[in-house]
N, C-alpha and C. Protein backbone atom coordinates (compact mmCIF):
# COMPACT_ATOMS: atom_id res chain seq x y z
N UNK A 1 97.77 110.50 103.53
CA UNK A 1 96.50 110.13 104.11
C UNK A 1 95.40 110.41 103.10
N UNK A 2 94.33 109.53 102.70
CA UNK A 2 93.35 109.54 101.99
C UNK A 2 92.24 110.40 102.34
N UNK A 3 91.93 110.58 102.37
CA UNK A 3 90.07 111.78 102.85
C UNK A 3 89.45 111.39 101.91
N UNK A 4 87.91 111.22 102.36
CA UNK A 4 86.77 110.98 101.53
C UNK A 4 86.29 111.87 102.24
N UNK A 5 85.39 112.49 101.14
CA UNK A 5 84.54 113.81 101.24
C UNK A 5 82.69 113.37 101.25
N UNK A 6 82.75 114.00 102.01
CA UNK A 6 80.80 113.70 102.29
C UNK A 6 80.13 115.04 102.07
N UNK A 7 79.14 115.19 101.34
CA UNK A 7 78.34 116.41 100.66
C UNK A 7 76.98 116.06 100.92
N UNK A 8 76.19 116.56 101.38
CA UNK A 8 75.00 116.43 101.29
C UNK A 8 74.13 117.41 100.28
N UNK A 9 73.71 116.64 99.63
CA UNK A 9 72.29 117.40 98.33
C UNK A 9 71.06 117.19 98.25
N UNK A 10 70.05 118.35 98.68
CA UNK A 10 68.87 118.04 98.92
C UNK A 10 68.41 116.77 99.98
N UNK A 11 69.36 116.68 100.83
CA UNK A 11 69.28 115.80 102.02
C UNK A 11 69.38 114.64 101.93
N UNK A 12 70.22 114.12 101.13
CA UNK A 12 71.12 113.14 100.77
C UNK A 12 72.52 113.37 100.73
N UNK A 13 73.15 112.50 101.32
CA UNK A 13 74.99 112.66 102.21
C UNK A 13 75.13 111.38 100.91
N UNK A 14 76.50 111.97 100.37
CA UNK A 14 77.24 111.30 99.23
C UNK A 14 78.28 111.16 100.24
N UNK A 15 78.53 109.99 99.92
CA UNK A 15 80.27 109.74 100.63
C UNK A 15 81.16 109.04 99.22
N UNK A 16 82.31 110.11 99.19
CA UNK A 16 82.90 109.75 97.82
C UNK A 16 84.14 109.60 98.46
N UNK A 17 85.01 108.63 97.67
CA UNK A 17 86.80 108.38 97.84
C UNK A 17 87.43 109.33 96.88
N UNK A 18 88.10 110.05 97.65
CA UNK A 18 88.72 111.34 96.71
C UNK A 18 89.96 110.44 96.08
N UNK A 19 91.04 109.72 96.97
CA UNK A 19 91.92 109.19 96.85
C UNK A 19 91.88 107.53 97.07
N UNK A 20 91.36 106.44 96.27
CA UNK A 20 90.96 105.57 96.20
C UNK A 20 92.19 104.84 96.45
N UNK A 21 92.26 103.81 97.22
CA UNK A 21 93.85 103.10 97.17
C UNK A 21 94.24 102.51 95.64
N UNK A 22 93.57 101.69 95.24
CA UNK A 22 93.86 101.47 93.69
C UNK A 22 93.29 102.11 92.52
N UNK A 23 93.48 103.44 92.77
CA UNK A 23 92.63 103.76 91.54
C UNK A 23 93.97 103.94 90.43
N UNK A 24 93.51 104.27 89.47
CA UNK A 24 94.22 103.83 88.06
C UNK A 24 93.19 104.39 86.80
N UNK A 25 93.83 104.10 85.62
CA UNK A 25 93.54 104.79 84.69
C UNK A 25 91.75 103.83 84.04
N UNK A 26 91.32 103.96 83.82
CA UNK A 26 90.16 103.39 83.32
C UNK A 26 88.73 102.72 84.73
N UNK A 27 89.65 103.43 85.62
CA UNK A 27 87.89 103.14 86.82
C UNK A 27 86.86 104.31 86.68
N UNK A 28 85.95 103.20 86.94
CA UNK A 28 84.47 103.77 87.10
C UNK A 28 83.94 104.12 88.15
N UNK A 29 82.80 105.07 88.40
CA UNK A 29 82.52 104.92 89.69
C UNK A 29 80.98 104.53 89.87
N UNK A 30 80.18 104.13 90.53
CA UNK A 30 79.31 103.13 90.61
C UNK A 30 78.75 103.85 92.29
N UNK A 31 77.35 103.84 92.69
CA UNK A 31 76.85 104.03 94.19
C UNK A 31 76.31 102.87 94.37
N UNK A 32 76.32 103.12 95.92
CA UNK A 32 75.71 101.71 96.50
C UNK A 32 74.74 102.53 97.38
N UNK A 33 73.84 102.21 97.26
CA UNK A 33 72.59 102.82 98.11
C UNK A 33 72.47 102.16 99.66
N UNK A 34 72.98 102.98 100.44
CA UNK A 34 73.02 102.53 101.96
C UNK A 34 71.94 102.16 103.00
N UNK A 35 70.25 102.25 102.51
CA UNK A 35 68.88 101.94 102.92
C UNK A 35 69.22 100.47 103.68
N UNK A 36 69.88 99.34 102.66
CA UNK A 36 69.74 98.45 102.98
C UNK A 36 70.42 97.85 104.48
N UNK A 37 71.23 99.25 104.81
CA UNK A 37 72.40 98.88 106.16
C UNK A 37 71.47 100.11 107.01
N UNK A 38 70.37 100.42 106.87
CA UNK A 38 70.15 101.19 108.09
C UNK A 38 70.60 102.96 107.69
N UNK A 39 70.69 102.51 107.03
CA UNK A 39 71.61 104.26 106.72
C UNK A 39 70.85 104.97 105.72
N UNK A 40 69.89 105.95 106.08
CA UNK A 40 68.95 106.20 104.75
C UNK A 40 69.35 107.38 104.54
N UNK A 41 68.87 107.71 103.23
CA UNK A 41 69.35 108.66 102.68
C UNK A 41 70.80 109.12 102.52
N UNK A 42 71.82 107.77 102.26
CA UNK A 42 73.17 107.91 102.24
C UNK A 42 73.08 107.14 101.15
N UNK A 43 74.55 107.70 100.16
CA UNK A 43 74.97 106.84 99.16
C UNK A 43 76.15 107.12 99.16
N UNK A 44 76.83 105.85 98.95
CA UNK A 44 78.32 105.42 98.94
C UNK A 44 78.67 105.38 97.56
N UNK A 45 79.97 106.12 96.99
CA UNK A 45 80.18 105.61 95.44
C UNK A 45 81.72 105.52 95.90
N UNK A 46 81.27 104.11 94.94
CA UNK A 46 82.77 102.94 94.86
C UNK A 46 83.55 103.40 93.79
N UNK A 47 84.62 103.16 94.21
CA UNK A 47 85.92 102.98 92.18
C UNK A 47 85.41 101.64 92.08
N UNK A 48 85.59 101.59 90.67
CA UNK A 48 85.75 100.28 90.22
C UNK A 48 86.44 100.34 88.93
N UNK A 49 86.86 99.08 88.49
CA UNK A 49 87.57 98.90 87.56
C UNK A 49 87.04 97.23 87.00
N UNK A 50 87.10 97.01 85.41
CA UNK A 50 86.14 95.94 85.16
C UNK A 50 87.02 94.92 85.37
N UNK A 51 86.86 93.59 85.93
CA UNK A 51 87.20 92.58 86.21
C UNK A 51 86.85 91.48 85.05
N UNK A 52 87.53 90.23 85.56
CA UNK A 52 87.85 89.61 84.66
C UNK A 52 86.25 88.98 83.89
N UNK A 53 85.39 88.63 84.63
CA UNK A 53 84.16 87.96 84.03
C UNK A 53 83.42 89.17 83.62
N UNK A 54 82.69 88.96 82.80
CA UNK A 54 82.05 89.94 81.71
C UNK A 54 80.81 90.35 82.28
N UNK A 55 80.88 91.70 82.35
CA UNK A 55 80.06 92.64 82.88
C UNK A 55 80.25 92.69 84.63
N UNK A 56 81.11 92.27 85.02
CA UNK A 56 81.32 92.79 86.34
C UNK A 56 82.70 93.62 86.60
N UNK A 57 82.72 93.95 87.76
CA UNK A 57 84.00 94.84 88.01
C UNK A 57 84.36 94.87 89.26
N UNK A 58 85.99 94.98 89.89
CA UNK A 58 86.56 94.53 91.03
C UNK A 58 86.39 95.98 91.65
N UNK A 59 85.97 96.12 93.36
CA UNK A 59 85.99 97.61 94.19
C UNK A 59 87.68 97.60 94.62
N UNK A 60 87.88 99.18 93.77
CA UNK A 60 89.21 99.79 94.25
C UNK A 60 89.69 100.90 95.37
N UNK A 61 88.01 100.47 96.21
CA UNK A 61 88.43 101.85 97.34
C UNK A 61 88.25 100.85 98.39
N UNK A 62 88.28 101.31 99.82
CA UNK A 62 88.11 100.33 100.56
C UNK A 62 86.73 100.85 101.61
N UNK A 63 86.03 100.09 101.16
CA UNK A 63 84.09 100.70 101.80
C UNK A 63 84.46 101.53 103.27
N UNK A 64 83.50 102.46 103.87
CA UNK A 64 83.51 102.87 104.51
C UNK A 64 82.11 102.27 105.28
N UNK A 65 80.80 102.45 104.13
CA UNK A 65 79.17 102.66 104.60
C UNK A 65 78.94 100.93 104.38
N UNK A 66 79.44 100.51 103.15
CA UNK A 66 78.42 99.48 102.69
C UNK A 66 79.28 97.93 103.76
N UNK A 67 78.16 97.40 103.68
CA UNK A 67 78.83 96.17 104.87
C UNK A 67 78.41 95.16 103.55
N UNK A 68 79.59 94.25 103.65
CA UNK A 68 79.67 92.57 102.86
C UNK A 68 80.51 93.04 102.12
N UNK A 69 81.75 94.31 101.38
CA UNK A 69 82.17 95.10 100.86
C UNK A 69 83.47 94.94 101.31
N UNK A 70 84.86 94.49 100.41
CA UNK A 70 85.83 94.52 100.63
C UNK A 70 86.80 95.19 99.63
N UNK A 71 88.09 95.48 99.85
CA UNK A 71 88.64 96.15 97.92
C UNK A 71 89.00 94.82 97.57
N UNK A 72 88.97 94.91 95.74
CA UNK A 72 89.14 93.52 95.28
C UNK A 72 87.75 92.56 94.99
N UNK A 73 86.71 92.93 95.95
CA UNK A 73 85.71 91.67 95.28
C UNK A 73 84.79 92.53 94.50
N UNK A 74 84.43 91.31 93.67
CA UNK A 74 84.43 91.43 92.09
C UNK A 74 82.30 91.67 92.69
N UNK A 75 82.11 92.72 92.02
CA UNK A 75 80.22 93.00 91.67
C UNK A 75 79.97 92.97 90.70
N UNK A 76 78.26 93.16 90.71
CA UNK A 76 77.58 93.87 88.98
C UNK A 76 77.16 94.75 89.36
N UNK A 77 77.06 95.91 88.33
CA UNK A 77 76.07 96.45 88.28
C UNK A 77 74.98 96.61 87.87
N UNK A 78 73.58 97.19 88.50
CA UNK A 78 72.16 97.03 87.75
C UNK A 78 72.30 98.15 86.44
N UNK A 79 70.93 98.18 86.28
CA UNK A 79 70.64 99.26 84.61
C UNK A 79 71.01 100.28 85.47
N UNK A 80 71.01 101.42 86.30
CA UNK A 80 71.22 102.67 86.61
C UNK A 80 72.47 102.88 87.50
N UNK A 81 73.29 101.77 87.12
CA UNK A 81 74.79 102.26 87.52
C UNK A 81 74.47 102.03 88.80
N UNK A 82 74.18 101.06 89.74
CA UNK A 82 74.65 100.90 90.77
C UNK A 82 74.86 99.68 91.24
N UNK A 83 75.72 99.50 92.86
CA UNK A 83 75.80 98.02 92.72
C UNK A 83 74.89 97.34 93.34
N UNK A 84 74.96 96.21 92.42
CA UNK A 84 73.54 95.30 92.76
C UNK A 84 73.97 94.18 93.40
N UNK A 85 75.14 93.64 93.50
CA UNK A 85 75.16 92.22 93.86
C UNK A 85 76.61 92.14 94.02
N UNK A 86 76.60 91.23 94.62
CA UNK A 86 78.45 90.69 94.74
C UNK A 86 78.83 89.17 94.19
N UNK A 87 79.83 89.44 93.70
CA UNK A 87 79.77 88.33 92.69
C UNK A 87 80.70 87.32 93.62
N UNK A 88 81.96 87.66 93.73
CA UNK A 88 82.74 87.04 94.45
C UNK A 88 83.74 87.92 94.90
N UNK A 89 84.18 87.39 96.57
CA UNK A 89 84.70 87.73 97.70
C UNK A 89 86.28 87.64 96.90
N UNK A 90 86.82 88.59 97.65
CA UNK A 90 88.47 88.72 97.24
C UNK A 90 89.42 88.23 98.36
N UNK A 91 89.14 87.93 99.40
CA UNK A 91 89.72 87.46 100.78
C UNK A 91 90.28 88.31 101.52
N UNK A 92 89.87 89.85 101.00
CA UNK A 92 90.17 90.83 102.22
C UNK A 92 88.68 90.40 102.82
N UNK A 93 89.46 91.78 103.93
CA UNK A 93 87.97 92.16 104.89
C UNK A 93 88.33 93.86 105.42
N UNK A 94 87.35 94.74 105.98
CA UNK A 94 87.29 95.70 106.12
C UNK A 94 87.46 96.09 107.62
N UNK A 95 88.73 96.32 108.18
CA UNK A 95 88.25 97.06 109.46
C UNK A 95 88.32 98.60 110.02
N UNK A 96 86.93 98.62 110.26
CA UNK A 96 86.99 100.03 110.53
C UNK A 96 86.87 100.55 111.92
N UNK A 97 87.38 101.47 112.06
CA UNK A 97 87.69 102.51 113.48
C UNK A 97 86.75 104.11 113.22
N UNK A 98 86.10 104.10 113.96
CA UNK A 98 85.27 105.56 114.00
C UNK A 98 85.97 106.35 115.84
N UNK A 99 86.34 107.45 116.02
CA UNK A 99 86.95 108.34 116.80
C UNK A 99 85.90 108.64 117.43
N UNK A 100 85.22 108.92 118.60
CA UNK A 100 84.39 109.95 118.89
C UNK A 100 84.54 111.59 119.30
N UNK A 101 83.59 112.37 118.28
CA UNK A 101 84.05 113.53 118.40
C UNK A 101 84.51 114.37 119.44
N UNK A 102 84.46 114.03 120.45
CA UNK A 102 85.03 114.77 121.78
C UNK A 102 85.96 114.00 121.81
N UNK A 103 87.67 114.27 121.83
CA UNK A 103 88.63 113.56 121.84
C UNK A 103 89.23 113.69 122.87
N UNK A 104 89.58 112.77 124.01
CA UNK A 104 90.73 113.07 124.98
C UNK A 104 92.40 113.27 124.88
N UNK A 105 92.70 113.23 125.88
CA UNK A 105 94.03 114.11 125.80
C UNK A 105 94.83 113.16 125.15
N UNK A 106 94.69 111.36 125.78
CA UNK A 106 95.60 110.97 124.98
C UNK A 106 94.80 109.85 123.74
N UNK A 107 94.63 110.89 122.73
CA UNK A 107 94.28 110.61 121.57
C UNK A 107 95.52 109.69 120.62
N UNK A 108 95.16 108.14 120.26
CA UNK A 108 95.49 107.22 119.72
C UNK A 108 95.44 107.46 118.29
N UNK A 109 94.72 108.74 117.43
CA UNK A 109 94.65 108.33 116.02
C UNK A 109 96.40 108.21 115.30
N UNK A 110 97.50 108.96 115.75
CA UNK A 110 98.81 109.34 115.41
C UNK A 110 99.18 107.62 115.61
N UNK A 111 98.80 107.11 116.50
CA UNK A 111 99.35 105.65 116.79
C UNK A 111 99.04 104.46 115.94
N UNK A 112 97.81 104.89 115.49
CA UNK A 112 96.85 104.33 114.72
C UNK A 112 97.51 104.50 113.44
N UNK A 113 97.60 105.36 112.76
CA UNK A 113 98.30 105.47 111.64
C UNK A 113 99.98 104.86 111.30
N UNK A 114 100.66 104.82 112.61
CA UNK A 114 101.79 104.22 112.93
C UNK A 114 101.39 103.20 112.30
N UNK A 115 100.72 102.21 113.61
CA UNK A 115 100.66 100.89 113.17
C UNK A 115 99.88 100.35 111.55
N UNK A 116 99.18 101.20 111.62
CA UNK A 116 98.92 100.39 110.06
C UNK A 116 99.86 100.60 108.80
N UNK A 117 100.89 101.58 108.86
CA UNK A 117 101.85 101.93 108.32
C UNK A 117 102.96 100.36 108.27
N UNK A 118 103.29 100.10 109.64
CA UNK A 118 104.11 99.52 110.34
C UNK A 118 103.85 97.92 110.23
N UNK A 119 102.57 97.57 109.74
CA UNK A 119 101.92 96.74 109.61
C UNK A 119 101.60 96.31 107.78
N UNK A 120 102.21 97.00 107.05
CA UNK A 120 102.05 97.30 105.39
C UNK A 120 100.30 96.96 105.11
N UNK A 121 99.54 97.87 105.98
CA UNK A 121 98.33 97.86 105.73
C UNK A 121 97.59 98.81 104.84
N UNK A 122 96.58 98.90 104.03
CA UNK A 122 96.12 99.92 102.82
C UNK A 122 94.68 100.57 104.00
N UNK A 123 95.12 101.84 104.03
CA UNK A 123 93.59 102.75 104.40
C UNK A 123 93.28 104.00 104.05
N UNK A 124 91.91 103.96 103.88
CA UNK A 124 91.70 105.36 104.00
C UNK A 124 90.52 106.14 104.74
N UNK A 125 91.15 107.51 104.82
CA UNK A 125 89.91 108.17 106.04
C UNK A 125 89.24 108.50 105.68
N UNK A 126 88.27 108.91 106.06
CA UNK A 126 86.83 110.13 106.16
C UNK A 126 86.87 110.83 107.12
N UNK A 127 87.72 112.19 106.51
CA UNK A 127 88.19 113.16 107.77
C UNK A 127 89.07 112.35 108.55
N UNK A 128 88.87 113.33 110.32
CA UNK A 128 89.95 112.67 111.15
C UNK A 128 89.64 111.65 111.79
N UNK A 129 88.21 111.53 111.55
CA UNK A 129 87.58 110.68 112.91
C UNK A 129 87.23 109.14 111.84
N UNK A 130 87.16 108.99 111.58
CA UNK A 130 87.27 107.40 110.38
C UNK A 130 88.10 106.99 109.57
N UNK A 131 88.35 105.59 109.61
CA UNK A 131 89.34 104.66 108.79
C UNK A 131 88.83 103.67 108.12
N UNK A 132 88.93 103.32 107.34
CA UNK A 132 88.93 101.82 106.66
C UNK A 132 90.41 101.14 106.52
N UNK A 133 90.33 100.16 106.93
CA UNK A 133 91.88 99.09 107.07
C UNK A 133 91.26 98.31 106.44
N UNK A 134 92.17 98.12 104.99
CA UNK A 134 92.18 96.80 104.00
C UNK A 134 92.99 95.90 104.88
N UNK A 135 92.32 94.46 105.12
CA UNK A 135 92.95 93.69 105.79
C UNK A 135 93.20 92.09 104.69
N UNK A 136 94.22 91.71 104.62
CA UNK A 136 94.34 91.00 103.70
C UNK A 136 94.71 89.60 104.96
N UNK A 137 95.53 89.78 105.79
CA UNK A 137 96.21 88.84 106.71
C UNK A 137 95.69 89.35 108.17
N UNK A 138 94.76 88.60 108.60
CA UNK A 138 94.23 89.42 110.27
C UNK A 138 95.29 88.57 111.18
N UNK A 139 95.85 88.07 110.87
CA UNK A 139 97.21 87.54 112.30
C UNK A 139 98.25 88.36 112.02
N UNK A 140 98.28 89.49 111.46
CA UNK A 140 99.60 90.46 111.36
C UNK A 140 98.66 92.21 112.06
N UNK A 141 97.63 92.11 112.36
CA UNK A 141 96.71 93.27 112.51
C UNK A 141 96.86 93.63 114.27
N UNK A 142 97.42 92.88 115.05
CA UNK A 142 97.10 93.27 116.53
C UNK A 142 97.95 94.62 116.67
N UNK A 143 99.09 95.11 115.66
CA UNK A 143 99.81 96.35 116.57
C UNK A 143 98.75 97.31 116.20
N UNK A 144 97.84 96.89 115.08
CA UNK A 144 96.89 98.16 115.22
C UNK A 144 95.50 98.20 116.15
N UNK A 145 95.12 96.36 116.68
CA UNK A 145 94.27 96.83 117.68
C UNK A 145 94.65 97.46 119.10
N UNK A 146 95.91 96.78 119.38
CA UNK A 146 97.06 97.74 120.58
C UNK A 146 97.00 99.28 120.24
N UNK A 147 96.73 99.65 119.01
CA UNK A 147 97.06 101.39 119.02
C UNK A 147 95.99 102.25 120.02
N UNK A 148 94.40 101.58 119.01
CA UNK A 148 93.46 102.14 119.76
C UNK A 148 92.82 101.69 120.97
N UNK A 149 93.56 100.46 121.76
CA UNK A 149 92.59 99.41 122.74
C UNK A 149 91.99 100.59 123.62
N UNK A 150 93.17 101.27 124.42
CA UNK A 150 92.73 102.05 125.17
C UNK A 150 91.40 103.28 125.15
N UNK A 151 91.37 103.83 123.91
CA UNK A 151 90.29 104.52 123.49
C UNK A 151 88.70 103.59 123.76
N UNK A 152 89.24 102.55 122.86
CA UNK A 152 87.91 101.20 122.94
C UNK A 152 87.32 101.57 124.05
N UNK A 153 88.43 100.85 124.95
CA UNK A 153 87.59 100.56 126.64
C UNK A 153 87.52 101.97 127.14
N UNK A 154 87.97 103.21 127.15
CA UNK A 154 86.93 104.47 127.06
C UNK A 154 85.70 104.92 126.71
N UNK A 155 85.32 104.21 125.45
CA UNK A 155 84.04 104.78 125.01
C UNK A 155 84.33 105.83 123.69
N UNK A 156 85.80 105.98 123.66
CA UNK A 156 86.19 107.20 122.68
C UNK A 156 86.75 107.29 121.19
N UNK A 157 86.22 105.32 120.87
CA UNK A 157 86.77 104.82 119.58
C UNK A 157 86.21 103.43 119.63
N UNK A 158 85.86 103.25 118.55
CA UNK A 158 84.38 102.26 117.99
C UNK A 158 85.68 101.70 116.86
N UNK A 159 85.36 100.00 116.77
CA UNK A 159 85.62 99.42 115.82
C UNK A 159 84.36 98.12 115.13
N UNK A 160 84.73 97.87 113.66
CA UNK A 160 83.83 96.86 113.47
C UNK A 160 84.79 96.61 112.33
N UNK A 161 83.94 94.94 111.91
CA UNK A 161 84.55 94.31 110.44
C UNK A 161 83.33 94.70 109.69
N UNK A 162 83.73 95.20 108.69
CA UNK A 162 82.62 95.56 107.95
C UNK A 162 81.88 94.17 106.84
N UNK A 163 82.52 92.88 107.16
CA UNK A 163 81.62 91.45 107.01
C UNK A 163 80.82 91.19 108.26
N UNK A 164 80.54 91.83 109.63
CA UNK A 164 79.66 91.62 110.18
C UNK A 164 77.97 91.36 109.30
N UNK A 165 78.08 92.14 108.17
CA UNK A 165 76.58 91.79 107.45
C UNK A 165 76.92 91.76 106.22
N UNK A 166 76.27 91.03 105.29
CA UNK A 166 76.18 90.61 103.91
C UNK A 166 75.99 91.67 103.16
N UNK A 167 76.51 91.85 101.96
CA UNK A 167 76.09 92.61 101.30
C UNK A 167 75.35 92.77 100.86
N UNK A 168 74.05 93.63 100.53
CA UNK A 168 72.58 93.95 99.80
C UNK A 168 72.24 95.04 99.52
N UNK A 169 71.44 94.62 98.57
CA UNK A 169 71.28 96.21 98.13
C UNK A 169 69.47 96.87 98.32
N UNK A 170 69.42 97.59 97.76
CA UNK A 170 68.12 98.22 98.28
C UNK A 170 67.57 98.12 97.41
């Protein structure tokens, strides 16, 4: 299981991928300033690794904060190392599951991890209570909306595609 670690400094929350799904020898890491999604005073830093057109580079973690953000599509970055733009889409998409912190008895995250296992899906957490699911094929994804449905219609587990909004930056 992956964990991304969140630190806050001088009242700014870093959310970093400790264990990036593709990371590899020569990635970079790059922030994305989260203002533009509502989320202030948060910054997200991506892996990256440089891609094929010159001066951009493909994301090797799979977003948690930034929305229009998939692993695989190719950005730039501006002069101060961050990302500015998206160049082109990789044909994943991002789905994410947030837990709510009061958990009931019959807690779905163990099921959850089943199925995306079971499903040859790429994720990783932030802590216990968040996921990112690299989704490459969404007609092979229902044993993992079956894991958590029940939570859903509780109130006790939140999902979204993280292409609900475009990517931008601040």
């Amino acid at each position: 299981m992956e964990i991304t670690l969140q630190v806050a400094i001088d009242g700014v929350t870093y959310i970093s991928h400790e264990e990036p799904v593709w990371r590899g020898e020569g990635n970079q890491l790059a922030m994305v300033d989260l203002r533009a999604f509502g989320l202030e005073r948060m910054l997200e830093q991506l892996w990256l690794r440089e891609a094929s057109e010159s001066g951009s580079y493909a994301v090797c973690c799979i977003p948690f904060y930034a929305y229009g953000l998939a692993l695989g599509d190719v950005v730039r970055l501006n002069a101060s190392g961050g990302v500015e733009r998206l160049v082109r889409k990789s044909g994943r998409r991002v789905l994410r599951v947030l837990f709510a912190e009061d958990r009931p008895s019959a807690d779905s995250r163990s099921a959850l991890r089943e199925a995306v296992d079971a499903c040859g899906l790429l994720s990783e957490w932030n802590g216990e209570r968040q996921v990112a699911i690299d989704v490459l094929d969404a007609s092979i994804i229902q044993p993992v909306y079956d894991s958590v449905q029940e939570e859903i219609r509780n109130g006790t587990a939140f999902w979204e595609w993280s292409d609900v909004t475009q990517f931008r930056s601040s």
